[in-house]
Protein backbone atom coordinates (compact mmCIF):
# COMPACT_ATOMS: atom_id res chain seq x y z
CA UNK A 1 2.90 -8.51 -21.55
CA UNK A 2 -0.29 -10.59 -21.81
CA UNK A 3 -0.82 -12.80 -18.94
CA UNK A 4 -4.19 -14.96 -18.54
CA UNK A 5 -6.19 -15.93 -15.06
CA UNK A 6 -6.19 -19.38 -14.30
CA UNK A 7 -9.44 -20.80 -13.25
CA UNK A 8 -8.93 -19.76 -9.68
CA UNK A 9 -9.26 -16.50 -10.68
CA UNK A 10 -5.26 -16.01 -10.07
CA UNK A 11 -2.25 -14.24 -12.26
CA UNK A 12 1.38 -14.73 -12.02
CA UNK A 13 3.54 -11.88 -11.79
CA UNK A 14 6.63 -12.66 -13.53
CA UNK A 15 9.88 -12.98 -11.11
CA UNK A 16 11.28 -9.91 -13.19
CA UNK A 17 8.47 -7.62 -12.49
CA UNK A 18 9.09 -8.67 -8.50
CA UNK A 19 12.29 -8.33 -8.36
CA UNK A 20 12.36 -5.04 -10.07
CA UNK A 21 9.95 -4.10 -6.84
CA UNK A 22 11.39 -6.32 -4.46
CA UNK A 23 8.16 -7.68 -3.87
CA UNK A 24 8.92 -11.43 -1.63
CA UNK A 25 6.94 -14.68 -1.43
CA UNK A 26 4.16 -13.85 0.99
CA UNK A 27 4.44 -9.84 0.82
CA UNK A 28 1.42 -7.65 0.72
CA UNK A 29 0.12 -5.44 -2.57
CA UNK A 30 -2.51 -3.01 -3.27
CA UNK A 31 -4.80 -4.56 -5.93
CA UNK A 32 -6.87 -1.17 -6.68
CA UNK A 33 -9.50 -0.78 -9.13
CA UNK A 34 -8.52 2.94 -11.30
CA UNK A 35 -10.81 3.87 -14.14
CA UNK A 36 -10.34 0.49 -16.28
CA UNK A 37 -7.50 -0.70 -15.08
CA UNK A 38 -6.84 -2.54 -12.33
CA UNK A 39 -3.45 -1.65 -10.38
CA UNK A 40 -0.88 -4.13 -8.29
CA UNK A 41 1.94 -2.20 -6.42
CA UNK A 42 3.96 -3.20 -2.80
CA UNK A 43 1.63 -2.26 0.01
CA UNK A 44 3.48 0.67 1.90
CA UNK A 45 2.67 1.52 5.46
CA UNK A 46 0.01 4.72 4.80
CA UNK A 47 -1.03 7.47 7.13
CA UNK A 48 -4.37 6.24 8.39
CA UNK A 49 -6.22 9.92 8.09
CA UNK A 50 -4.93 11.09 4.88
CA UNK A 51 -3.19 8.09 2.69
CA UNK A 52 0.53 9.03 3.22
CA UNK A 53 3.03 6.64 2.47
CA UNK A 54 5.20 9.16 4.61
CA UNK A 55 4.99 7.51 8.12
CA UNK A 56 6.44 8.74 10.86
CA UNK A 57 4.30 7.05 13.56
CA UNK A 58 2.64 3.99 14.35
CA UNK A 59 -0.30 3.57 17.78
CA UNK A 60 -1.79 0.43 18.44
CA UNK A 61 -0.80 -0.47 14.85
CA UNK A 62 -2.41 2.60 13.48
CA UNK A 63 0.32 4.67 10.90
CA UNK A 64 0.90 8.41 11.01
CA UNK A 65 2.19 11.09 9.09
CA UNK A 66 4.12 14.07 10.48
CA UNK A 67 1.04 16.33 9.29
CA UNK A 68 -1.60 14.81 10.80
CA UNK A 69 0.50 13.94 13.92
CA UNK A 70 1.02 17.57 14.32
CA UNK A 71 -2.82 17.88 13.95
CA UNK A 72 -3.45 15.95 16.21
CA UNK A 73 -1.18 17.56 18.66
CA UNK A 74 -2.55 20.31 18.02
CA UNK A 75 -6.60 19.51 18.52
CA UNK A 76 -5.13 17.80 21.64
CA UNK A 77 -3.99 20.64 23.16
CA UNK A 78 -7.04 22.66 22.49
């Protein structure tokens, strides 16, 4: 599908396309640059050390995986 930027530099993403995410009126994405493309997905909650989208805990609205939790439980201890 071809799609052009109107002159505020903006696209629409067709209602299909966001319902087949369930991406909402006023929900988050990742634009990302990747080689010559440029990428639009749902922002997930990500670990903040290593990128997970496996979160298992959030401090001081900070998102954490079970591996790096357990890391840091562990350099804690030490």
């Amino acid at each position: 599908m071809i799609k052009k930027i109107d002159k505020l530099g903006r696209v629409v993403l067709p209602k299909g396309f966001r319902n087949m995410l369930g991406i909402q009126i006023g929900d988050p994405l990742n634009v990302d640059v990747q080689g010559d493309r440029i990428t639009i997905s749902p922002a997930r909650k990500r670990c903040v050390f290593c990128g997970s989208t496996r979160v298992v805990a959030s401090h001081r609205d900070k998102e954490v995986c079970a591996d790096c939790l357990e890391s840091l439980k562990r350099s804690a201890s030490e």
